[in-house]
Protein backbone atom coordinates (compact mmCIF):
# COMPACT_ATOMS: atom_id res chain seq x y z
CA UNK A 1 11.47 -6.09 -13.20
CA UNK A 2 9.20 -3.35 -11.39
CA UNK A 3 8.19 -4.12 -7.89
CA UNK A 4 4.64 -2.08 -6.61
CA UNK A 5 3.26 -2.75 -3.15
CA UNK A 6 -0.21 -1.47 -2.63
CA UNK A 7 -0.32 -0.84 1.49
CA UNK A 8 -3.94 0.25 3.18
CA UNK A 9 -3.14 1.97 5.90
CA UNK A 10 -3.34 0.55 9.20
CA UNK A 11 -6.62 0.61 11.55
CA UNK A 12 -7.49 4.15 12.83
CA UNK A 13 -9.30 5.44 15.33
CA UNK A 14 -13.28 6.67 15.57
CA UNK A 15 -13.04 7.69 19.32
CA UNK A 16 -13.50 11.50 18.86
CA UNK A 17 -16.72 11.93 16.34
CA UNK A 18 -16.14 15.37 15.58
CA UNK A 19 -12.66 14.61 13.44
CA UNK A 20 -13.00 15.12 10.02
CA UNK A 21 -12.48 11.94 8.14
CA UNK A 22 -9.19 12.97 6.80
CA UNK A 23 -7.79 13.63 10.44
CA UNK A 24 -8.55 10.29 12.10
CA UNK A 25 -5.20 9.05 13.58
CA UNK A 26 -4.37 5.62 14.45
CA UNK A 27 -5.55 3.18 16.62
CA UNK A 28 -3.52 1.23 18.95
CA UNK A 29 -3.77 -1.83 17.18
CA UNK A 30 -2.91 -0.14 14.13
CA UNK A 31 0.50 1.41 15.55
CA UNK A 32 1.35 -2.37 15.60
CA UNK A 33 0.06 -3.57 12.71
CA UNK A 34 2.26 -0.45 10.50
CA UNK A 35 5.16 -1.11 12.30
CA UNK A 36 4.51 -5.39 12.20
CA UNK A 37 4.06 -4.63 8.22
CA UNK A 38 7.16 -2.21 8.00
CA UNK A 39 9.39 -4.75 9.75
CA UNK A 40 7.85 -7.27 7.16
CA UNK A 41 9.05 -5.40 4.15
CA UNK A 42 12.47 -4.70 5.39
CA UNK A 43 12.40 -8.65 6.71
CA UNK A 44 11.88 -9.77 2.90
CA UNK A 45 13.84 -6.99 1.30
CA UNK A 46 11.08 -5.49 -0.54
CA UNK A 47 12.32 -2.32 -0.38
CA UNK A 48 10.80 0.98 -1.97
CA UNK A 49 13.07 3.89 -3.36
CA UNK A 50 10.01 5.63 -3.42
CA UNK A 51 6.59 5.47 -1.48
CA UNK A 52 3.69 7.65 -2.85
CA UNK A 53 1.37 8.69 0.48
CA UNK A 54 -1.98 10.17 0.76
CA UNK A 55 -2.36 12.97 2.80
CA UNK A 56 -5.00 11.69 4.78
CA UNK A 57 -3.63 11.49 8.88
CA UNK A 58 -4.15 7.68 9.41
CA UNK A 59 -2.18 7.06 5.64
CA UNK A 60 1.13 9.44 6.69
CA UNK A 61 1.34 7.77 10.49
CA UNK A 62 1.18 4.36 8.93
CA UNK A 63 3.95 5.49 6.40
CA UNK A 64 5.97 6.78 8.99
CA UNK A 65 5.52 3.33 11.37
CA UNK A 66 6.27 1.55 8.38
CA UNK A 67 9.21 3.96 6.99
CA UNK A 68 11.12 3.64 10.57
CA UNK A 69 11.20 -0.29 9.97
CA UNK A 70 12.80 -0.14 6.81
CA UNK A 71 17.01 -0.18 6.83
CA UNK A 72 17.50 2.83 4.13
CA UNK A 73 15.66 5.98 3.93
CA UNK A 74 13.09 6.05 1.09
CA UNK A 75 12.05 9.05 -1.12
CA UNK A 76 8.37 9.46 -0.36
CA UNK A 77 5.70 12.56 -2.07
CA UNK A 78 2.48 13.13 -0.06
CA UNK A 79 -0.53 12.93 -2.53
CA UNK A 80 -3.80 14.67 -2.08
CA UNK A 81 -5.03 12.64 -5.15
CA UNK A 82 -4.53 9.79 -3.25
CA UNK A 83 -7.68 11.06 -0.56
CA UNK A 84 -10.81 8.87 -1.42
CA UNK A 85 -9.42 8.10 -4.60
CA UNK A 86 -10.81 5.02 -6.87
CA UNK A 87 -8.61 2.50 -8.72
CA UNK A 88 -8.46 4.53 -11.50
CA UNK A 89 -7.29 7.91 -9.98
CA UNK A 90 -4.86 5.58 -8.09
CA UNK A 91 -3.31 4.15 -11.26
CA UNK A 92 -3.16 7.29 -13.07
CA UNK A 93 -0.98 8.42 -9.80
CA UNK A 94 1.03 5.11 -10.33
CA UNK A 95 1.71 5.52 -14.09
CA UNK A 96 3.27 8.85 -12.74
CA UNK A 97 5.96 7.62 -11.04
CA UNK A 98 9.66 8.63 -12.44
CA UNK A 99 10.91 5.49 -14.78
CA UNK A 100 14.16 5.18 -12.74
CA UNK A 101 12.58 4.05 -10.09
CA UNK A 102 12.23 0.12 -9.68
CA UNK A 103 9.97 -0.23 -6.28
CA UNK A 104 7.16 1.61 -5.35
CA UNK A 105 5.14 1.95 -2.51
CA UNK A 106 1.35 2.91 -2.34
CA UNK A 107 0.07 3.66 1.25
CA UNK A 108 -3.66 4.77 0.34
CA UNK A 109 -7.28 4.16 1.23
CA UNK A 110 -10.35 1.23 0.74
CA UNK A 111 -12.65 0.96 -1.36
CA UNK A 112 -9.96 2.41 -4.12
CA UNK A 113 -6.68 0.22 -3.28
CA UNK A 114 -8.37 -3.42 -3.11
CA UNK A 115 -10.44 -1.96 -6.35
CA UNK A 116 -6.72 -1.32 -7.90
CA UNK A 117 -5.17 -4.74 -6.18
CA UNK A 118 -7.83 -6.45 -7.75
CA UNK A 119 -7.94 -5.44 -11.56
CA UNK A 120 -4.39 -5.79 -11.69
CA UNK A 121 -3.74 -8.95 -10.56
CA UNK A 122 -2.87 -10.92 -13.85
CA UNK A 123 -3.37 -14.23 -14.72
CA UNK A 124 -0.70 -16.26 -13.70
CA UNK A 125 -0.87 -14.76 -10.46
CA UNK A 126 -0.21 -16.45 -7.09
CA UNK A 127 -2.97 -18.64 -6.77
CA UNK A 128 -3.20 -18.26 -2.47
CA UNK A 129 -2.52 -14.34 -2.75
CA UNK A 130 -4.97 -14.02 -5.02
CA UNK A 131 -7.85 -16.10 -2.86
CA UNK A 132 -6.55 -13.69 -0.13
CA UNK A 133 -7.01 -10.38 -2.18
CA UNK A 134 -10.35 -11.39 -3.09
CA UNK A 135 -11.65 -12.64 0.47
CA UNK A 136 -11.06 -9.46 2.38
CA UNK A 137 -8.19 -6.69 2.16
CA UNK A 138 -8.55 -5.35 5.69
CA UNK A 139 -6.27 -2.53 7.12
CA UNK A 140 -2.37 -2.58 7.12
CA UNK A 141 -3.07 -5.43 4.21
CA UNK A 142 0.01 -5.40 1.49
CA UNK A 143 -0.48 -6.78 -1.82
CA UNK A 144 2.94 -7.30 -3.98
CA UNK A 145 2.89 -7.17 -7.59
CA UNK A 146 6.05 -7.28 -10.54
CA UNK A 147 5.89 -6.58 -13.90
CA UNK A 148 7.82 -5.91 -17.11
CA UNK A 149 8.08 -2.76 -18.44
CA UNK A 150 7.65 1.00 -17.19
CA UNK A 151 5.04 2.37 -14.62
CA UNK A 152 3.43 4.74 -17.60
CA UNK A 153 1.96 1.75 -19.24
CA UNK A 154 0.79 -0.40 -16.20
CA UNK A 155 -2.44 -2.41 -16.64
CA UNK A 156 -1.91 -5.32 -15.39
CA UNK A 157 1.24 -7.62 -13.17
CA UNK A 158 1.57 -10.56 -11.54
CA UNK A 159 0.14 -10.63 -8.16
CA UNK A 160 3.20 -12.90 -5.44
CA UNK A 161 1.81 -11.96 -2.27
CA UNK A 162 -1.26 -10.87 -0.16
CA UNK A 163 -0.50 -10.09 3.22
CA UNK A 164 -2.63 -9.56 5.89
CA UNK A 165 -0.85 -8.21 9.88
CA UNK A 166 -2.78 -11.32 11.57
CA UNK A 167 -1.47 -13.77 8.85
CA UNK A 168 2.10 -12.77 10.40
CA UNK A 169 1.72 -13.35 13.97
């Protein structure tokens, strides 16, 4: 059974207007809300061996808030591709991913990863997580899918959970 959590990154911050998109770091509420969702993973021992980052500033602070939560140390690869990717240059990253590896992590951007969360979710999917996914997939958001079979032929997996930072407290 594969395990892939699809992570938005956490809120970030608009306060100086002349940052490039890509360099926006985090908000305050954000630095909790990665670190909230990091202790989260660990807490339910959803653990990656391998998280696949975009580049983007905002996407590698959340990893690293969420990274620092988690009890091992987890292979990651920074990603250009995943910049303002959609779902489908996110899935071709996915279907990527080396076969020995059982859990991965996608910390990436909106409108692409709720796009991807969305198409995949199977039927037979958690009824609740899926209302959730479909409502609103707001920063720091996780959604947890499994599935049968290798990451080269993903298309589809059953959505378990849709977590949101405020849904936890």
């Amino acid at each position: 059974m594969k395990q892939l959590l699809l992570l938005r990154h956490a809120k970030s911050s608009w306060e100086d207007p002349k940052l490039a998109d890509f360099d926006r770091p985090l908000a305050g509420r954000g630095l909790k809300a990665a670190k909230l969702m990091g202790r989260e993973l660990a807490g339910r021992d959803w653990l990656p061996d391998l998280a696949l980052v975009s580049t983007a500033l905002r996407t590698r602070d959340t990893w690293r808030l969420v990274a620092a939560e988690l009890p091992a140390h987890t292979r990651v690869t920074f990603a250009d591709a995943l910049y303002d990717a959609s779902a489908a240059d996110i899935l071709g990253q996915i279907r990527q991913t080396d076969p020995s590896s059982d859990s991965l992590l996608v910390v990436g951007h909106n409108p692409g990863l709720e796009d991807l969360a969305n198409q995949l979710a199977a039927p037979g999917s958690e009824a609740t997580a899926r209302k959730r996914l479909e409502e609103k997939f707001p920063t720091a958001s996780l959604a947890r899918f499994v599935f049968e079979g290798d990451w080269s032929g993903l298309s589809s997996a059953r959505l378990t959970h849709s977590l949101r930072p405020r849904d936890l407290g």
